[in-house]
Protein backbone atom coordinates (compact mmCIF):
# COMPACT_ATOMS: atom_id res chain seq x y z
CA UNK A 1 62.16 -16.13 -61.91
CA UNK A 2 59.59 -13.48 -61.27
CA UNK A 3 60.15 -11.10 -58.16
CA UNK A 4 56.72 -12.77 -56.92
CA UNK A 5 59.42 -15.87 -56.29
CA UNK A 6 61.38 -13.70 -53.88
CA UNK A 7 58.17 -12.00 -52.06
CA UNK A 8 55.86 -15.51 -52.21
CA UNK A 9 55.34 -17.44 -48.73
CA UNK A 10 56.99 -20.40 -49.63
CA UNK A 11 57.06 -23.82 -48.00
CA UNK A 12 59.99 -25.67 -46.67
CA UNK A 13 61.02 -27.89 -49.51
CA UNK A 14 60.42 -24.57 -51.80
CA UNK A 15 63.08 -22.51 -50.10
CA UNK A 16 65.09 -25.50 -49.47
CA UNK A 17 65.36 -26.07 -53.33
CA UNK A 18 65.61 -22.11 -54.24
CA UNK A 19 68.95 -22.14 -52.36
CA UNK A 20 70.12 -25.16 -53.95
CA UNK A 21 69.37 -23.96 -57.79
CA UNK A 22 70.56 -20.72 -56.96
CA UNK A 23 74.01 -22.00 -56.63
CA UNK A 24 74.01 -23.40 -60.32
CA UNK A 25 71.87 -21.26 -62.67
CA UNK A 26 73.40 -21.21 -65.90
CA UNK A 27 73.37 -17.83 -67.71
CA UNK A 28 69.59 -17.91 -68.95
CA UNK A 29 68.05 -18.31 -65.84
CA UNK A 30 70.95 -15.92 -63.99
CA UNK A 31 69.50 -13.35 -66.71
CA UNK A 32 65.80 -13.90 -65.55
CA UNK A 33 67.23 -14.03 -61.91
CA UNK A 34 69.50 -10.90 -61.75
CA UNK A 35 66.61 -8.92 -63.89
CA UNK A 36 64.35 -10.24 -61.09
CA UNK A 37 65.87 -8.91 -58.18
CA UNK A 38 66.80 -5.80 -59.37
CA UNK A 39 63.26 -5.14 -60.37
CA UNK A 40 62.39 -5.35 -56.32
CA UNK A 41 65.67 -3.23 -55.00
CA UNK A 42 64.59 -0.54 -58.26
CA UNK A 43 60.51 -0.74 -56.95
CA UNK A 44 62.08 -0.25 -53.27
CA UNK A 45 63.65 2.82 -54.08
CA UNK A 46 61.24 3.85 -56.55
CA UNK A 47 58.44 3.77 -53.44
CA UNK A 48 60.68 4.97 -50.70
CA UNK A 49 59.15 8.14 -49.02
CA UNK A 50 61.35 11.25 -47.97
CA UNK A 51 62.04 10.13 -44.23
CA UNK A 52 63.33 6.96 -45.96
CA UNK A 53 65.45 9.20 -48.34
CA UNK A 54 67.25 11.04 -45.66
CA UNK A 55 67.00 9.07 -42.89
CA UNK A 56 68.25 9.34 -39.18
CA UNK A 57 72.08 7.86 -38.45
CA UNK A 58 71.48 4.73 -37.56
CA UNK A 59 74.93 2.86 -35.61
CA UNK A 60 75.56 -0.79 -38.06
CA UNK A 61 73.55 0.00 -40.68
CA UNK A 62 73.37 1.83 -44.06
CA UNK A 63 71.34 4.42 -45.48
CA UNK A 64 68.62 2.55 -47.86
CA UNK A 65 69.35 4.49 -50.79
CA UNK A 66 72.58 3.64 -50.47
CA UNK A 67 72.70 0.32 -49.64
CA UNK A 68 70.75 0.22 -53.03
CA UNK A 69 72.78 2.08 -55.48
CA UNK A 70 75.75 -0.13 -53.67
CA UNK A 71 74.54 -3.18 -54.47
CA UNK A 72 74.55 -1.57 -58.56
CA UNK A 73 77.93 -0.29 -57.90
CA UNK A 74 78.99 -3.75 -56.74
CA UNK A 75 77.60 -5.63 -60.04
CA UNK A 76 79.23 -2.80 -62.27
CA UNK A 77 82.45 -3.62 -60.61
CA UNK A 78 82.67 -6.98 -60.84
CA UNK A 79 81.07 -7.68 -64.04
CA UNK A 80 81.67 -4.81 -66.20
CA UNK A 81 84.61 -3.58 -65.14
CA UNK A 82 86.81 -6.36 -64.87
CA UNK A 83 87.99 -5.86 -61.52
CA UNK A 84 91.19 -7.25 -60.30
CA UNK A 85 93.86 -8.12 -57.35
CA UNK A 86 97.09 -6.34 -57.46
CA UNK A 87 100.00 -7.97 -56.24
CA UNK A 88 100.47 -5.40 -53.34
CA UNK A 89 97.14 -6.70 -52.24
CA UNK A 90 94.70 -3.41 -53.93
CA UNK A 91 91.66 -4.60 -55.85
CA UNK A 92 91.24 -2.37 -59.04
CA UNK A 93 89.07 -2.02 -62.17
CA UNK A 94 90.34 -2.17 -65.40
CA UNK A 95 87.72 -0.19 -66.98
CA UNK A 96 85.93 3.52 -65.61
CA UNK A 97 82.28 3.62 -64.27
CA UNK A 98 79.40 5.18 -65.94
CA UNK A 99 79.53 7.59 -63.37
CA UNK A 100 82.27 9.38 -62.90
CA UNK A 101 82.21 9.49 -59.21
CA UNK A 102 80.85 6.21 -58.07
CA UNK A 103 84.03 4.92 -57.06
CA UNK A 104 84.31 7.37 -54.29
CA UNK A 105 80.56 7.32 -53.34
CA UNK A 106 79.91 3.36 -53.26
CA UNK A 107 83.18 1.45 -52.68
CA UNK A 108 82.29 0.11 -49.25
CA UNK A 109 86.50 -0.44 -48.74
CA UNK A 110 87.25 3.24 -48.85
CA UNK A 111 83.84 5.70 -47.95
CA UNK A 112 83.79 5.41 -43.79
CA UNK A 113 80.50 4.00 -42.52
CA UNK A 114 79.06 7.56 -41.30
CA UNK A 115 79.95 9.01 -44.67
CA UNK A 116 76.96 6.57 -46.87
CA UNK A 117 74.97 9.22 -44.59
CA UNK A 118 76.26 12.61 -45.96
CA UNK A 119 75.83 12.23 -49.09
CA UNK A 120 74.36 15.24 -51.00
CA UNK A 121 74.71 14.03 -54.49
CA UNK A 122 72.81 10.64 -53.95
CA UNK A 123 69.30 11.72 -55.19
CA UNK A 124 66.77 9.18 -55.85
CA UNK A 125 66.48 10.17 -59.51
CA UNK A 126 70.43 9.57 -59.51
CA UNK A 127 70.47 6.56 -57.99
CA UNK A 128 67.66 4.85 -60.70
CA UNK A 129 69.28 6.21 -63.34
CA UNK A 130 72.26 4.61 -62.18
CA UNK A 131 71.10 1.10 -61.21
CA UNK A 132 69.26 0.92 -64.57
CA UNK A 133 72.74 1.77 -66.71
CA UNK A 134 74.45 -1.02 -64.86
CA UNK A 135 71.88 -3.20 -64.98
CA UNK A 136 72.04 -2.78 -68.84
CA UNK A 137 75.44 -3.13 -69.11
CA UNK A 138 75.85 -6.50 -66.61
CA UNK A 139 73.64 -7.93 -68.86
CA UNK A 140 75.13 -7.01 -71.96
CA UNK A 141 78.04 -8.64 -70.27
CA UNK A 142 76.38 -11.97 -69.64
CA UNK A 143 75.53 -12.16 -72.92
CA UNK A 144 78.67 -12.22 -73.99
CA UNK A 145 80.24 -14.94 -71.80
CA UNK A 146 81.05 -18.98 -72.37
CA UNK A 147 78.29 -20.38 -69.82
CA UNK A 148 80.73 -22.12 -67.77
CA UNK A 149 81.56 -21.36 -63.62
CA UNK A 150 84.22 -19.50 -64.02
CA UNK A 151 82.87 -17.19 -66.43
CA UNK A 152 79.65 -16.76 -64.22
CA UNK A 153 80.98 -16.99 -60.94
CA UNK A 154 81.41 -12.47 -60.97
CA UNK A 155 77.47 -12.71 -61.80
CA UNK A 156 76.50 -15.24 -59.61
CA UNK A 157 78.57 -12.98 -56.86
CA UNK A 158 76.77 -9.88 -57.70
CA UNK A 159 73.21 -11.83 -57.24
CA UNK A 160 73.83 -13.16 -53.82
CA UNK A 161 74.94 -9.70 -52.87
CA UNK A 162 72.76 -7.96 -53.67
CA UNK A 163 69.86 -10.17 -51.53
CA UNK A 164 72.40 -9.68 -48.92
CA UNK A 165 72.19 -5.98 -49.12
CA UNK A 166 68.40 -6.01 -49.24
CA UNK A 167 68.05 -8.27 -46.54
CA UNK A 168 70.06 -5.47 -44.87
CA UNK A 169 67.53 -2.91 -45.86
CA UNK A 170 64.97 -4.92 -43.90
CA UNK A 171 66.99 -4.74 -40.24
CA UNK A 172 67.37 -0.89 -41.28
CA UNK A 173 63.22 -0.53 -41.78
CA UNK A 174 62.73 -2.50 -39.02
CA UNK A 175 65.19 -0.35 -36.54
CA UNK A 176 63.19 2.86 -37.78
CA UNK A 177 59.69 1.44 -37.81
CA UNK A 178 59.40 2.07 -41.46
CA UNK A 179 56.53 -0.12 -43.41
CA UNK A 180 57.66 -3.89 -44.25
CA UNK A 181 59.48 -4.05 -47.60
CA UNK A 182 57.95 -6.50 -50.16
CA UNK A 183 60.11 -9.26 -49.86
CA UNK A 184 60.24 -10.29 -46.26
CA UNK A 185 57.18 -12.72 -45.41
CA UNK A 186 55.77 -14.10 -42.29
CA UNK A 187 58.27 -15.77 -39.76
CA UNK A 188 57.71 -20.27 -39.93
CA UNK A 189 56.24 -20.96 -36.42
CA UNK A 190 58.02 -22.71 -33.85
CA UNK A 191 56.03 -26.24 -34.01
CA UNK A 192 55.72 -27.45 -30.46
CA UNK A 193 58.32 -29.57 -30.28
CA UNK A 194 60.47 -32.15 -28.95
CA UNK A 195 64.30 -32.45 -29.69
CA UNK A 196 66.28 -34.76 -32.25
CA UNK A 197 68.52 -37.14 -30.98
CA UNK A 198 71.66 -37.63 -33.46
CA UNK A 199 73.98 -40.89 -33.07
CA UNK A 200 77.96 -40.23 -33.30
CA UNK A 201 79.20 -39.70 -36.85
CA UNK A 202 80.81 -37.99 -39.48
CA UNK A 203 80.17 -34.76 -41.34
CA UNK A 204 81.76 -33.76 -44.96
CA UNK A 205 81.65 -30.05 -43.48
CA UNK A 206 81.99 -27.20 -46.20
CA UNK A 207 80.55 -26.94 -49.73
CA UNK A 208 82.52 -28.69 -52.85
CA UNK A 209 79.64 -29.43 -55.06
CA UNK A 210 78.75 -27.95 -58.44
CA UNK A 211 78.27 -23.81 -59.30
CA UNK A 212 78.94 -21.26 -57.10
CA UNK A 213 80.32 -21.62 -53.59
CA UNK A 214 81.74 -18.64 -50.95
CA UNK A 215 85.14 -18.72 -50.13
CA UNK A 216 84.52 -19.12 -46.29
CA UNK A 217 82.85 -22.69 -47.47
CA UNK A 218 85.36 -23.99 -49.03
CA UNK A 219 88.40 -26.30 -47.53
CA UNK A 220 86.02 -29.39 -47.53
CA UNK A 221 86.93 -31.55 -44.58
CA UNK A 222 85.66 -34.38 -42.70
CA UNK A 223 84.56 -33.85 -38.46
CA UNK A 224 83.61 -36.13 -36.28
CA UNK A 225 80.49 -35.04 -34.38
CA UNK A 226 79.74 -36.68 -31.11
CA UNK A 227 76.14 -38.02 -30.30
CA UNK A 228 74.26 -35.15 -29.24
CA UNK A 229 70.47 -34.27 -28.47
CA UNK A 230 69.05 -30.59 -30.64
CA UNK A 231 65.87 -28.82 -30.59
CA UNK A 232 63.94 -29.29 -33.87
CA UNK A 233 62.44 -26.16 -33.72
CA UNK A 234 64.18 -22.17 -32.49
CA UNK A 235 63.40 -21.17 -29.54
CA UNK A 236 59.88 -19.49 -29.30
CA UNK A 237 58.82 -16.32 -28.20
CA UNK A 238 56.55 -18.33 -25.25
CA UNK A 239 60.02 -20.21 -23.70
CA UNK A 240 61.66 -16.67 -24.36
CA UNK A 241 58.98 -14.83 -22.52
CA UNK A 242 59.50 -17.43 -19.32
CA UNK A 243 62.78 -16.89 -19.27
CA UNK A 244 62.38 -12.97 -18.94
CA UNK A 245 59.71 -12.83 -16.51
CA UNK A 246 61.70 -14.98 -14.58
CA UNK A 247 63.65 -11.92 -14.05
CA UNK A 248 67.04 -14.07 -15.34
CA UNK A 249 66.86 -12.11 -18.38
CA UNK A 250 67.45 -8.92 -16.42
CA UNK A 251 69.89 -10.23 -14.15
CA UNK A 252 71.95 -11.21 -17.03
CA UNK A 253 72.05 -9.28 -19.43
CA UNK A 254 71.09 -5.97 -17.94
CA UNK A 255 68.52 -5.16 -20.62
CA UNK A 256 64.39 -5.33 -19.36
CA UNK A 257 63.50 -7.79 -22.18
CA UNK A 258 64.86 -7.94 -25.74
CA UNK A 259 64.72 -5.38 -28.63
CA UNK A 260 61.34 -4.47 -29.57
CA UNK A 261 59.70 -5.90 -27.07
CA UNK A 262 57.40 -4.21 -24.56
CA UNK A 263 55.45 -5.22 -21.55
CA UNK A 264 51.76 -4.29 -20.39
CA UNK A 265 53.21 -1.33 -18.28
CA UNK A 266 55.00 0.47 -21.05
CA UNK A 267 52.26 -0.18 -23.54
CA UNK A 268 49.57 0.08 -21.19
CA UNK A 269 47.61 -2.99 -22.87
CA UNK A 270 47.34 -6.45 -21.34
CA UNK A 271 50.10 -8.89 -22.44
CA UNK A 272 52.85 -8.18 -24.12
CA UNK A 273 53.66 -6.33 -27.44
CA UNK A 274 56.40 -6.19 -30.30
CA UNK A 275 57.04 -4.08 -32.82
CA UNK A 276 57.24 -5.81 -36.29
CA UNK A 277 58.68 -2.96 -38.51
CA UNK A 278 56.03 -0.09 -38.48
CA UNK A 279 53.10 -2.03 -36.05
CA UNK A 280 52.67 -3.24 -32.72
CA UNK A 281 50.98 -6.35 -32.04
CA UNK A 282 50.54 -8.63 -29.28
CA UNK A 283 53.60 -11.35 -29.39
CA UNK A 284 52.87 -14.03 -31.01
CA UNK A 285 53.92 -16.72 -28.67
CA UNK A 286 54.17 -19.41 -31.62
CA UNK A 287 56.77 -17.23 -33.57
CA UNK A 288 59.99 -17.97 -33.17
CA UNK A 289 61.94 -15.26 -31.18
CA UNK A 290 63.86 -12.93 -33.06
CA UNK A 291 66.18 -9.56 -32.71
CA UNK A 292 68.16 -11.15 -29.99
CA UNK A 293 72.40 -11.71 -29.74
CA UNK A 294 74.25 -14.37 -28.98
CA UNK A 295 75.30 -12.70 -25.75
CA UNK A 296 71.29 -13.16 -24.84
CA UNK A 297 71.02 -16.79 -26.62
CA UNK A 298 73.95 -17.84 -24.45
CA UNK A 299 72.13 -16.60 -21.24
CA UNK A 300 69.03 -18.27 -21.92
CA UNK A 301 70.74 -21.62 -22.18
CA UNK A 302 72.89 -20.91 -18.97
CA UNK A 303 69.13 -20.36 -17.31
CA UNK A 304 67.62 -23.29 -18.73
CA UNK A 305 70.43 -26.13 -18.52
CA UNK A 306 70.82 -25.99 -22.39
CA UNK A 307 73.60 -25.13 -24.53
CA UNK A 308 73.78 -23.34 -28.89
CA UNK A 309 74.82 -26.10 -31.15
CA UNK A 310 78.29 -25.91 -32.60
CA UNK A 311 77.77 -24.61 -36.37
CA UNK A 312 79.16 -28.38 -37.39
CA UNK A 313 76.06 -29.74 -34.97
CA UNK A 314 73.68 -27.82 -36.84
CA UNK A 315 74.65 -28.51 -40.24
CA UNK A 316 74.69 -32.55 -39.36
CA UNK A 317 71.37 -31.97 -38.48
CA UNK A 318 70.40 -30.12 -41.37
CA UNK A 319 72.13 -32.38 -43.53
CA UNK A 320 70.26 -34.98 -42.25
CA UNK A 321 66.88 -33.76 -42.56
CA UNK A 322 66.32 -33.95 -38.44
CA UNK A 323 65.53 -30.30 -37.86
CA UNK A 324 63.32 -27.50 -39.87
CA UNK A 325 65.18 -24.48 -40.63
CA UNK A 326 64.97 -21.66 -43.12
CA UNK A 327 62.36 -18.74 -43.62
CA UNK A 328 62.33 -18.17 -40.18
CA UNK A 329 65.05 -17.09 -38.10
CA UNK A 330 69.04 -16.93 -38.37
CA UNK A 331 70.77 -19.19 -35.60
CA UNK A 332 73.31 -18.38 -33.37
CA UNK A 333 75.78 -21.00 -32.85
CA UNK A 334 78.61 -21.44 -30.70
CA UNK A 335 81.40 -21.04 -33.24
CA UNK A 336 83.53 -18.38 -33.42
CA UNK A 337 83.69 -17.67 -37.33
CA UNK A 338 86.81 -18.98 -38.64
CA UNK A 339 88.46 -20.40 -41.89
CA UNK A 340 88.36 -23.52 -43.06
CA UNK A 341 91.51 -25.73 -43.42
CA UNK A 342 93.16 -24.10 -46.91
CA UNK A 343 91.14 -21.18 -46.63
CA UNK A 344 92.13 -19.05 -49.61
CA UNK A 345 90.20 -15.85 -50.22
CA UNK A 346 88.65 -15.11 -53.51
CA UNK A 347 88.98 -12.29 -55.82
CA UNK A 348 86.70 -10.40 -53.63
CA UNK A 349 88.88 -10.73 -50.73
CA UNK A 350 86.66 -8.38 -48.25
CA UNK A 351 84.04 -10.85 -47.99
CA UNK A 352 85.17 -13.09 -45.38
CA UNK A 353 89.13 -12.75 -44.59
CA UNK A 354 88.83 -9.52 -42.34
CA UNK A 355 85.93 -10.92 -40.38
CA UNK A 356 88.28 -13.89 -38.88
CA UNK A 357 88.83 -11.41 -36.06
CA UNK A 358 87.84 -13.82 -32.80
CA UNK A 359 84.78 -11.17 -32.62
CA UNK A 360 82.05 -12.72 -35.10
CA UNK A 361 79.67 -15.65 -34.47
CA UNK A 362 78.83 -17.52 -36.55
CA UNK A 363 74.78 -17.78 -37.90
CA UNK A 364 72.99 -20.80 -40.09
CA UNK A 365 69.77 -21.11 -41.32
CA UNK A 366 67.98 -18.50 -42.95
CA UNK A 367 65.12 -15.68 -41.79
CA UNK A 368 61.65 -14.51 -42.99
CA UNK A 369 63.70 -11.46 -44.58
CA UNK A 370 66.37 -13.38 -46.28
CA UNK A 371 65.80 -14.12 -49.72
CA UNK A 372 64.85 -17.93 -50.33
CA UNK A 373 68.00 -18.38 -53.12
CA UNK A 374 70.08 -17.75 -50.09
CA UNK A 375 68.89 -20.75 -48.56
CA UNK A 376 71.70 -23.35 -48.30
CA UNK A 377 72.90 -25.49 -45.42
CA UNK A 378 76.38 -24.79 -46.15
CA UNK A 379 76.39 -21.08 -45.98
CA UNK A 380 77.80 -19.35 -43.02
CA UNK A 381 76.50 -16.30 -41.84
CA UNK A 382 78.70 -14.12 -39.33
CA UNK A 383 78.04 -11.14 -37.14
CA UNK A 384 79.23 -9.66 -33.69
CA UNK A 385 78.07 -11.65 -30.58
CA UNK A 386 76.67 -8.12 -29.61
CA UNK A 387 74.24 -7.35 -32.03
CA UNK A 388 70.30 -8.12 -32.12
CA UNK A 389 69.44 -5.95 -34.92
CA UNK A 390 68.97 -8.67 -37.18
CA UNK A 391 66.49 -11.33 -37.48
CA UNK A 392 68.21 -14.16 -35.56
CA UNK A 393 67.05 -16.12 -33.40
CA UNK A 394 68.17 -19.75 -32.17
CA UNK A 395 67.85 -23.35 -31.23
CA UNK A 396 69.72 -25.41 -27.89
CA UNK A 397 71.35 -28.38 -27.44
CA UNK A 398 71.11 -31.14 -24.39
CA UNK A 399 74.52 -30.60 -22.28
């Protein structure tokens, strides 16, 4: 895979199939992959300007730079190092870093969020020369290994993290109005359409198939989903926009409209505007609509008679092939984000355990800024009902 692969507009069978293969590259193409993305995270920081290099505190979000040399740090850990669980629960590495004090600088369990953005010995020139020693030595690594999944599993890890963190870097540009990184591409329009009607049946919810899998997907187990009625297409910005000049947007949520948009008296243009990264431009009423929370998806359906899908709904649907998701926006759902029966963490126990809090939602799908390997309709994406910073969006049920 060539990073043109993770910047390309792809169509909806493409990133449908990226997602799937991702899950089961053996260690050739994991080489080509990993070498891949790394290539667009190094050319991100390579290009980043100085406002980018000490940026403003930003609440939720990391410093680029960081998120960056992270992402390396994370690899180096896991793959090199031969990090393991301790009995009294620590996770430790068996071998040292290349650099000395990475440990203390890039271990997101022990440096506070506000500290990523004091960090005087992060230079750019530091941070390259660090991704590219890791780099070399994951690699070395992977040579060395029996191509099997549990032998990959630490590399196949690293890989989806690291298009986590730079999808990460995208809600971080777009909350400062820096240019569009590389890799995000044009949101899928909301096709004018009409809603899917699904009969009563049964869903094998989770993922037990070959390669790699996340622990929060695992715990296979059969649901019975009742007959239900779903959009086919996310909400667009034009039944968005109704709903706020209405004036029921206001009333319940307290905000004018959503993030980034602005109306013809702030702007002082007819029509309204939104800012995509670094540019204005008149909303594209087409587009799905994007940047807002659950707490806002949940009032628009109270407005309009409608209801979010439970994250079991969506994923019969997707199953099924009865709705068109991915490369545009992440959906909301009504789920709290929970574990599945037998939920057992894995050797990276941060990733989902500490999250089952009662305080996450949970998200399906996929956005214009997530990369197209991490495209599956098994994967559960969680954040806070609260936040709109990232590109979700979301689609309604008949009640």
């Amino acid at each position: 895979m060539t990073t043109r692969g993770f910047t390309a507009q792809l169509s909806h069978t493409e990133v449908l199939a990226a997602g799937w293969a991702a899950r089961m590259l053996d260690a050739a193409a994991l080489r080509h992959t990993l070498q891949a993305m790394r290539a667009l995270t190094r050319d991100y920081v390579q290009t980043m300007d100085a406002p980018a290099l000490t940026p403003p505190y930003q609440r939720g979000i990391n410093p680029p730079l960081w998120e960056c040399t992270h992402a390396a740090w994370f690899a180096e850990w896991w793959c090199v190092r031969g990090a393991f669980n301790t009995a009294d629960g620590r996770t430790v590495a068996a071998r040292p870093s290349c650099w000395d004090e990475a440990d203390a600088l890039f271990n997101s369990n022990v440096i506070a969020h506000e500290a990523r953005w004091q960090l005087p010995q992060l230079t750019r020139e530091r941070a390259l020369a660090y991704m590219d020693a890791t780099q070399s030595a994951v690699l070395a690594a992977l040579a060395q290994l029996d191509d099997d999944a549990a032998g990959l599993y630490p590399f196949r890890l690293s890989l989806f993290h690291e298009a986590m963190h730079l999808e990460a870097i995208a809600w971080c540009a777009q909350a400062l109005a820096w240019p569009r990184p590389a890799w995000v591409r044009t949101p899928r329009a909301s096709p004018a359409g009409d809603e899917a009607a699904l009969a009563t049946g049964h869903l094998r919810a989770g993922y037990d198939g070959p390669g790699f899998s996340f622990d929060n997907e695992r715990g296979v187990h059969d649901v019975a989903v009742a007959a239900f009625s779903i959009d086919r297409a996310p909400v667009s910005n034009a039944q968005f926009l109704a709903f706020v000049e209405s004036g029921a947007f206001a009333a319940r949520t307290g905000a004018a409209h959503p993030s980034y948009w602005r109306s013809n008296e702030e702007h002082g243009c007819e029509g309204w505007q939104q800012r995509c990264f670094d540019r204005s431009q008149p909303l594209d009423l087409s587009a799905p609509v994007v940047h807002v929370s659950a707490i806002e998806a949940d009032a628009y359906c109270m407005w309009s008679g409608r209801r979010l899908p439970t994250e079991h709904e969506w994923e019969y649907a997707a199953s099924n092939g009865l709705i068109e998701w991915g490369d545009s926006v992440w959906e909301w759902t009504a789920t709290t984000f929970a574990p599945y029966p037998g939920f057992t963490p894995d050797r990276y126990r941060e990733y989902s355990a500490p999250w089952f809090d009662g305080q996450h939602r949970v998200l399906r799908g996929g956005s214009h800024a997530t990369l197209p390997l991490m495209h599956h309709p098994r994967y559960r994406n969680y954040f806070t009902a609260g936040r709109s910073d990232v590109f979700a969006g979301f689609r309604t049920c008949a009640i």
